[in-house]
N, C-alpha and C. Protein backbone atom coordinates (compact mmCIF):
# COMPACT_ATOMS: atom_id res chain seq x y z
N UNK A 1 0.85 -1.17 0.00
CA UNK A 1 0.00 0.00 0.00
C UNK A 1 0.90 1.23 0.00
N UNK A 2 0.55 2.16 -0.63
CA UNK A 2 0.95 3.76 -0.97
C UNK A 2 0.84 4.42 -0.13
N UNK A 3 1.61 5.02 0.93
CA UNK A 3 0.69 6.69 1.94
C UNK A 3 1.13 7.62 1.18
N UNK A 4 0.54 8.46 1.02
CA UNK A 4 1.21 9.76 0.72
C UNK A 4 0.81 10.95 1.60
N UNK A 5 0.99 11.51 2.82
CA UNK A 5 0.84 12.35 3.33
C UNK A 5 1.57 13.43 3.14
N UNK A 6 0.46 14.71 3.32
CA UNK A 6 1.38 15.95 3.23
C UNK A 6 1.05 16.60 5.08
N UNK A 7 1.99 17.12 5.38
CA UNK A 7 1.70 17.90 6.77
C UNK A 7 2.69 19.47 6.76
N UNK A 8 1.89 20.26 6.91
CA UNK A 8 2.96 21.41 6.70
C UNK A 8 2.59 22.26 8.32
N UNK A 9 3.85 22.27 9.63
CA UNK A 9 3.69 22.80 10.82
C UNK A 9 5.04 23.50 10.99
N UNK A 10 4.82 24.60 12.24
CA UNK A 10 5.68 25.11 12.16
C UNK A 10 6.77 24.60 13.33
N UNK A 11 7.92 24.92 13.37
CA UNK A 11 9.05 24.70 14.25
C UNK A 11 10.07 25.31 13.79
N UNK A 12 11.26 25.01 14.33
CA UNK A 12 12.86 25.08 14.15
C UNK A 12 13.67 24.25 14.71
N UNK A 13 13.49 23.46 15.68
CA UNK A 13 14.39 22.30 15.81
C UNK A 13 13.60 21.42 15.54
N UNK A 14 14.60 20.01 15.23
CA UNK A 14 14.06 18.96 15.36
C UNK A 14 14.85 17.87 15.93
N UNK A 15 13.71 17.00 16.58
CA UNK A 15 14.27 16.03 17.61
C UNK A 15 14.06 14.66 17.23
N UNK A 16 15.23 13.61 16.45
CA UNK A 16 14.33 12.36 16.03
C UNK A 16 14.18 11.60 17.06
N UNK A 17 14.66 11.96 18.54
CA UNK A 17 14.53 10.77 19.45
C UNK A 17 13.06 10.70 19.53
N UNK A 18 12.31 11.88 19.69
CA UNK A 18 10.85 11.59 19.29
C UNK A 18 9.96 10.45 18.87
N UNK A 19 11.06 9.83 17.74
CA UNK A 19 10.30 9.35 16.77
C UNK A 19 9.91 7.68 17.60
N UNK A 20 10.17 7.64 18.87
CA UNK A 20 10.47 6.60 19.67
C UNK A 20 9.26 6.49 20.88
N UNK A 21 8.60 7.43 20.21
CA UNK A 21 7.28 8.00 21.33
C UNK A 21 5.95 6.89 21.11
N UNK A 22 5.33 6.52 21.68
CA UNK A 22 4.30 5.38 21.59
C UNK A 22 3.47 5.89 20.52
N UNK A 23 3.22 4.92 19.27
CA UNK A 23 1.99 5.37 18.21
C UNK A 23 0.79 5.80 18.95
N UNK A 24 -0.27 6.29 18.41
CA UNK A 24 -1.58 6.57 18.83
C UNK A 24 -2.27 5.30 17.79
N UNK A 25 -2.21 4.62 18.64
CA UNK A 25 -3.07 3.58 17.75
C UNK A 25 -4.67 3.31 17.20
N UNK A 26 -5.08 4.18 18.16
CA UNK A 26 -6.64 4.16 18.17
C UNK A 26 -7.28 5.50 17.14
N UNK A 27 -6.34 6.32 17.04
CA UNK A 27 -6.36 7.81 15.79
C UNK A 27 -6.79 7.00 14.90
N UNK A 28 -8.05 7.57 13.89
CA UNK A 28 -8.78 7.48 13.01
C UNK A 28 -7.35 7.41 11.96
N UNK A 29 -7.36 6.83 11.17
CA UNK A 29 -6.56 6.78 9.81
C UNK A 29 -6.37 8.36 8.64
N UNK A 30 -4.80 8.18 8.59
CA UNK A 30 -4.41 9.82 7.72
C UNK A 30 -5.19 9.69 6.48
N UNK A 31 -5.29 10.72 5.80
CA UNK A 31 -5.57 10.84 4.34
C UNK A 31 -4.52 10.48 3.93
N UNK A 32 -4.61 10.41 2.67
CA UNK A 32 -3.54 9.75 1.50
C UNK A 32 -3.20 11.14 0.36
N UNK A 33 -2.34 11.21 -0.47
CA UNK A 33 -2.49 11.71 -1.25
C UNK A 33 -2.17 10.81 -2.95
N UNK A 34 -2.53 11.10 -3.81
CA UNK A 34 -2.83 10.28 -4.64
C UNK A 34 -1.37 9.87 -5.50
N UNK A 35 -0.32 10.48 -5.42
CA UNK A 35 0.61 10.36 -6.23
C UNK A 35 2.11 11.09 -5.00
N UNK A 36 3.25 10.32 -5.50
CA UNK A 36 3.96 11.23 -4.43
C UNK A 36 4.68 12.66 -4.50
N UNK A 37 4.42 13.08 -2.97
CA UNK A 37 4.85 14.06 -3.12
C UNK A 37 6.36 14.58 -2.80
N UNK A 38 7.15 13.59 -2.80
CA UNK A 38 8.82 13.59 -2.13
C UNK A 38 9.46 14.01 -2.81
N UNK A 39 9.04 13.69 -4.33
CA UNK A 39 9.74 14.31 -5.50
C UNK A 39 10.35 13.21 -6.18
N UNK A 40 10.37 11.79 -5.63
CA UNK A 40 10.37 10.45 -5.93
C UNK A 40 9.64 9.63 -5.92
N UNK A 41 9.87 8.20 -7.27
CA UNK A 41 8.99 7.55 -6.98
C UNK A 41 8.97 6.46 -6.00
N UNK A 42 9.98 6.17 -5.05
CA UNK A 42 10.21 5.39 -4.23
C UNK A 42 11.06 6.13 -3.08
N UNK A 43 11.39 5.63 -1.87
CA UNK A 43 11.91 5.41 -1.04
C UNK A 43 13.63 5.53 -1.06
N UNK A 44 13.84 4.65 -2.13
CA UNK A 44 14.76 3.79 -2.73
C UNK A 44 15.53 4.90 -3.56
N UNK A 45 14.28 5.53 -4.66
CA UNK A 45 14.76 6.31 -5.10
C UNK A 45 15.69 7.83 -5.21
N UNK A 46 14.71 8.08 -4.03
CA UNK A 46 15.50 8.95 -3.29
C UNK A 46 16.64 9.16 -2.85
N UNK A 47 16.74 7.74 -1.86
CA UNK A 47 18.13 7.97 -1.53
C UNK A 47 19.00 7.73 -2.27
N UNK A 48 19.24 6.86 -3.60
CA UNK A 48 20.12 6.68 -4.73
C UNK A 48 20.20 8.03 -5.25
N UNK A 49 18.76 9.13 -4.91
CA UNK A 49 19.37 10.36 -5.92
C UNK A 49 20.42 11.07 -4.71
N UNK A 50 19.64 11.10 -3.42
CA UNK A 50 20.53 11.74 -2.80
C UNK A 50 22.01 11.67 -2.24
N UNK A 51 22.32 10.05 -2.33
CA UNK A 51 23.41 9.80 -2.70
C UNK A 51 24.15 10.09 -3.80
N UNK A 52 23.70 10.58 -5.05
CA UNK A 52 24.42 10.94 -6.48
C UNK A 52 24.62 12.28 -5.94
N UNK A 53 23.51 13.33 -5.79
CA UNK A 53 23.88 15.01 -5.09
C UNK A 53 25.17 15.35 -4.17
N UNK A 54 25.64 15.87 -4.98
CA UNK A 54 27.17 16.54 -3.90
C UNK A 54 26.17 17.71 -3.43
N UNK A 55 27.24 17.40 -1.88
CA UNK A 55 27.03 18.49 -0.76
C UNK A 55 25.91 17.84 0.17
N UNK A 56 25.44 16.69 -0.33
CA UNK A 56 24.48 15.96 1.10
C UNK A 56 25.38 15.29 1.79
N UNK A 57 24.94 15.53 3.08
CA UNK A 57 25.26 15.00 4.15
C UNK A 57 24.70 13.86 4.99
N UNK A 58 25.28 13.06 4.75
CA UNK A 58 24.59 11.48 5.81
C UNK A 58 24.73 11.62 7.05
N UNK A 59 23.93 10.09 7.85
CA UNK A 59 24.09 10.27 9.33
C UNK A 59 23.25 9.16 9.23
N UNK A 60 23.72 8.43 10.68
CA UNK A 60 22.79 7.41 10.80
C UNK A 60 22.55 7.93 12.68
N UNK A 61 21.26 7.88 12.64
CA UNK A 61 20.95 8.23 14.36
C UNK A 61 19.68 6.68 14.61
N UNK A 62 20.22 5.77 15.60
CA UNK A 62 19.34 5.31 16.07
C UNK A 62 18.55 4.17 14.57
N UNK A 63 19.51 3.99 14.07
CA UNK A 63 19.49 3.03 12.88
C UNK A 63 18.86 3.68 11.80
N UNK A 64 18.56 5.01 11.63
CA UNK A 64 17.72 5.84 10.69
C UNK A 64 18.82 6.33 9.67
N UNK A 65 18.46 6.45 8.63
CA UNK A 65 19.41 7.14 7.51
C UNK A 65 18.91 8.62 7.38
N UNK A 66 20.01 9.66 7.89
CA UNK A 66 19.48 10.67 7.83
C UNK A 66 20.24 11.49 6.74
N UNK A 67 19.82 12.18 5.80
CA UNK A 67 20.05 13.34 4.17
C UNK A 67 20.13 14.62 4.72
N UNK A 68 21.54 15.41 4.84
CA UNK A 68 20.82 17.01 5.04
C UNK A 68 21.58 17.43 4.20
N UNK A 69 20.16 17.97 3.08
CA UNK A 69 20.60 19.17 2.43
C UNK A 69 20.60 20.09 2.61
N UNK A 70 22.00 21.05 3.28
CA UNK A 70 22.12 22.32 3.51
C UNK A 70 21.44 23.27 2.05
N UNK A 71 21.66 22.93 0.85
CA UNK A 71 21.54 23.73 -0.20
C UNK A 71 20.11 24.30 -0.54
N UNK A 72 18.80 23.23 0.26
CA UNK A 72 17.46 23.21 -0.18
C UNK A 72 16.76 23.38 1.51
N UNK A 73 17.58 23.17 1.92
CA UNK A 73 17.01 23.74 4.14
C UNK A 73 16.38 22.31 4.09
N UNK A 74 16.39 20.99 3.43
CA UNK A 74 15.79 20.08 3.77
C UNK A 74 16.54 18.78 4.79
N UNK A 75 15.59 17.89 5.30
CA UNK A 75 15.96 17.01 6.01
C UNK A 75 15.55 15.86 5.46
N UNK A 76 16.00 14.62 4.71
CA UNK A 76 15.34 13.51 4.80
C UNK A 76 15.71 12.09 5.62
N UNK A 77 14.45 11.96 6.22
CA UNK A 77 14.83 10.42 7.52
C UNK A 77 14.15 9.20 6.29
N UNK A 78 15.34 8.55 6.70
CA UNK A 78 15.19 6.51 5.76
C UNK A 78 14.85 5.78 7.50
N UNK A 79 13.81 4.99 7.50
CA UNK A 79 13.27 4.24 9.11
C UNK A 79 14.70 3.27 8.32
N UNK A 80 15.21 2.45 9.14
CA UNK A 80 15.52 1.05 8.91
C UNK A 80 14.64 0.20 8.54
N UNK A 81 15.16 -0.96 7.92
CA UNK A 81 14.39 -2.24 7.50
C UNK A 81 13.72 -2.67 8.85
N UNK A 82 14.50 -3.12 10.08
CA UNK A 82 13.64 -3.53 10.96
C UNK A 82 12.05 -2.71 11.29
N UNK A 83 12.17 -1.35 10.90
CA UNK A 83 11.05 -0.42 11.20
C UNK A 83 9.90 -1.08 10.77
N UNK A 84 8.68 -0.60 11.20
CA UNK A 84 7.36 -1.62 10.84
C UNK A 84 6.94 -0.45 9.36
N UNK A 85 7.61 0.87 9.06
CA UNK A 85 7.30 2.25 8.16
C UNK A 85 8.26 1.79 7.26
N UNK A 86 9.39 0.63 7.15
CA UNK A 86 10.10 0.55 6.08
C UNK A 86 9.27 -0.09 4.68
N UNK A 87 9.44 0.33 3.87
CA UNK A 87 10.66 1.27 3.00
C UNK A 87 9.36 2.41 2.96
N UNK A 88 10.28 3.43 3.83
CA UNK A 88 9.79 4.72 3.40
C UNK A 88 10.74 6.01 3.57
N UNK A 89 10.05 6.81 3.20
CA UNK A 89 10.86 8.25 3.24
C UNK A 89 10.17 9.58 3.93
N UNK A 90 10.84 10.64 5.05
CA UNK A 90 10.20 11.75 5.52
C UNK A 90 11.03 12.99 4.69
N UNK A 91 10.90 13.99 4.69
CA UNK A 91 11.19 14.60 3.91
C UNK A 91 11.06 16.10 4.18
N UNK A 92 11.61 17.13 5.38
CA UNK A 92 11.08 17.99 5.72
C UNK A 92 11.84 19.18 5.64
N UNK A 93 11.55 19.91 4.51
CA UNK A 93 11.90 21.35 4.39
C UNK A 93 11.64 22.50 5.08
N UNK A 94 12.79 23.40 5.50
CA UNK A 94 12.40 24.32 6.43
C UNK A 94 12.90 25.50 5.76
N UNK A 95 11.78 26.26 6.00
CA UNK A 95 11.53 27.87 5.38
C UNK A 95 11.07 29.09 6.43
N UNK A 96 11.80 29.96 6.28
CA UNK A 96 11.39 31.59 7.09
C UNK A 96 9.56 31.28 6.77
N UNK A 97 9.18 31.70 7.98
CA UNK A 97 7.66 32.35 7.56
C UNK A 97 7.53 33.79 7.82
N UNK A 98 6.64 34.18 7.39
CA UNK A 98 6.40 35.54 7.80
C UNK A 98 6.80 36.33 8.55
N UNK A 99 6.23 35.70 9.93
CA UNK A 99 6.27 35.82 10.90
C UNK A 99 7.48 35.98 12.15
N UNK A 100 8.46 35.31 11.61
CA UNK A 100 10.45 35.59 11.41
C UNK A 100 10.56 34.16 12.42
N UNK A 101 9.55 32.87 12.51
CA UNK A 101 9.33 31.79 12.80
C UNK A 101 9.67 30.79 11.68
N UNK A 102 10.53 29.65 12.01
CA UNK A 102 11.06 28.75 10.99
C UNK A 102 9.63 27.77 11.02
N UNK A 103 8.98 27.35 9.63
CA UNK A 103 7.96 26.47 9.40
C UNK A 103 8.95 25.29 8.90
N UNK A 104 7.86 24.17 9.23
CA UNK A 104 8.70 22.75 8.71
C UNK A 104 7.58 22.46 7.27
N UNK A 105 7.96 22.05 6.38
CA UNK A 105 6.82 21.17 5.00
C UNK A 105 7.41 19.82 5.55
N UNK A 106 6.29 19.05 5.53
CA UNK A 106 6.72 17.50 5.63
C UNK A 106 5.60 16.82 4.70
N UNK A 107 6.70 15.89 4.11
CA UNK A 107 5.99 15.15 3.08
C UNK A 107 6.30 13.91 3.09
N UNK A 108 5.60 12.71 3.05
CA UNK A 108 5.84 11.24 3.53
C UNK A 108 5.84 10.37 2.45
N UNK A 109 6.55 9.39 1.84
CA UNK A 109 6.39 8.25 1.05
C UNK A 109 6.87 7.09 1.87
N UNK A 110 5.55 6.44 1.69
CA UNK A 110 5.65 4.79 2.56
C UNK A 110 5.09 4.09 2.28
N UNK A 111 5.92 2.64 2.08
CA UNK A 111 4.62 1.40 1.26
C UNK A 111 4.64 0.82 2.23
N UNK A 112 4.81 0.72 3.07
CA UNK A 112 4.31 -0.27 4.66
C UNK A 112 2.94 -0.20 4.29
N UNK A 113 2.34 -0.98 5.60
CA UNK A 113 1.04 -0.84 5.86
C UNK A 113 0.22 0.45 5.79
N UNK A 114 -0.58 0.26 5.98
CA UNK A 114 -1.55 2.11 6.23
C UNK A 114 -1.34 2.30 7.85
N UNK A 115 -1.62 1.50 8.54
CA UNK A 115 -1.10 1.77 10.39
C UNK A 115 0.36 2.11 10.59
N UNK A 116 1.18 1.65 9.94
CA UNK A 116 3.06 1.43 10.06
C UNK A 116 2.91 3.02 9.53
N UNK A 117 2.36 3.32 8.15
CA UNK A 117 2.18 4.63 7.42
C UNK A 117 1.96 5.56 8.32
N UNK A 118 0.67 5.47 9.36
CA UNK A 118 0.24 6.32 9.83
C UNK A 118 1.01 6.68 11.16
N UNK A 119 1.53 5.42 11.42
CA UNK A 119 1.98 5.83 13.14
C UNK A 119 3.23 6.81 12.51
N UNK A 120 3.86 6.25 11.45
CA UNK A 120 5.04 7.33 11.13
C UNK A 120 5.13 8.77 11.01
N UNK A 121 4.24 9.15 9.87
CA UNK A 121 3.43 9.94 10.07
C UNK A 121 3.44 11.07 11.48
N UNK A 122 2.12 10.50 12.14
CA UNK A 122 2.13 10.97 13.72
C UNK A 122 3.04 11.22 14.50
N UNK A 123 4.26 10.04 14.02
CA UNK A 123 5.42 10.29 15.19
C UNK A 123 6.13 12.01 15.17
N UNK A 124 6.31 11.99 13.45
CA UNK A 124 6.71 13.13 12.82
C UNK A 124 5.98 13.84 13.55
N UNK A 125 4.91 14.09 13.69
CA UNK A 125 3.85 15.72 13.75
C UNK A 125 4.57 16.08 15.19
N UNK A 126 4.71 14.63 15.77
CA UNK A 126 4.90 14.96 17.09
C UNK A 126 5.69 15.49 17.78
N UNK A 127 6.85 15.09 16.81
CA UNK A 127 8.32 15.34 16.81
C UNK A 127 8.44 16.97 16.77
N UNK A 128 7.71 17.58 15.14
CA UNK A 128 7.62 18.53 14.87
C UNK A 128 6.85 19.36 15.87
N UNK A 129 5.74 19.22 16.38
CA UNK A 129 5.02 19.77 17.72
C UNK A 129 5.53 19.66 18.71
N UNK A 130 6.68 18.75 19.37
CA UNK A 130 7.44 19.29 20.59
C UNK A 130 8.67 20.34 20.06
N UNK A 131 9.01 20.46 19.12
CA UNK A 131 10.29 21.29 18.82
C UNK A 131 9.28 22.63 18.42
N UNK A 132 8.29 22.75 18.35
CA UNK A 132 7.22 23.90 18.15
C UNK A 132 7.61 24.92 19.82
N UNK A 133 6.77 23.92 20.25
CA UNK A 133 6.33 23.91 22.23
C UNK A 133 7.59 24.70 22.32
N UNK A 134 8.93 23.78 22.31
CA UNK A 134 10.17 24.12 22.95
C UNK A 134 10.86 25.73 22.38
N UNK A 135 10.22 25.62 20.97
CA UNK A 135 10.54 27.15 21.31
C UNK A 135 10.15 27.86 21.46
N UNK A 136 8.85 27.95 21.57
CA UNK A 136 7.92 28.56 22.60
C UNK A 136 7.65 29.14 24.37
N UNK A 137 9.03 27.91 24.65
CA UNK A 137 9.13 27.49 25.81
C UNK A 137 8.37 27.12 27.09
N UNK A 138 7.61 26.19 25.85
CA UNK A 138 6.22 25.35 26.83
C UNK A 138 7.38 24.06 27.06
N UNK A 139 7.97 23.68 26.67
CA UNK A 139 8.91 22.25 26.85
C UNK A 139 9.59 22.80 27.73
């Protein structure tokens, strides 16, 4: 199965230990979007392109493959194979808003399940909503 989620929230840091936070299992199921929006057609693909791109930067945190492109303000997280979200891709660009507040775009490709899809998903928002809080300095 296909997810394609789009989520666009605001922040400036980000924290993947987050991503380690209990699913919401009982949350009604994400929308989909119909085609992807990562800018690839796979998972796979991605990271073969972003491996060809000079000037990305790897990292592995916590068995995750992490992409930072300084050149585009983006971040992309690879789950590991053991992950129940593998093979997928997060994908989160950060841009000035208006407001002189850094916004995150997050965009998801995942052929896992639709639950594996969704908890991933969620983990993200969540991730992205405590690094919101924290600079807010509700955290």
């Amino acid at each position: 199965m296909l997810s394609e989620l789009r989520s666009t929230v605001g922040s400036g840091a980000l924290a993947l230990s987050l991503l380690l936070a209990t699913p919401l299992r009982a949350a009604p199921p994400l929308s989909e979007q119909p085609q992807s929006t990562v800018g690839y057609p796979t998972a796979a693909a991605a990271l073969a392109a972003l491996h060809a791109k000079p000037g990305v930067e790897f990292s592995t945190q916590d068995g995750w493959t992490i992409a930072t492109d300084a050149d585009t303000n983006t971040v992309w997280s690879f789950p590991p194979e053991r992950d129940p979200a593998y093979p997928a891709v997060v994908k989160r660009q950060l841009t000035a808003a208006p407001n002189g507040a850094v916004d995150v775009h997050m965009d998801v490709l995942c052929a896992a399940s639709k639950t594996a899809c969704d908890d991933l998903v969620r983990a993200f928002e969540r991730m992205n909503d405590e690094a919101q809080s924290q600079l807010k300095g509700g955290g």
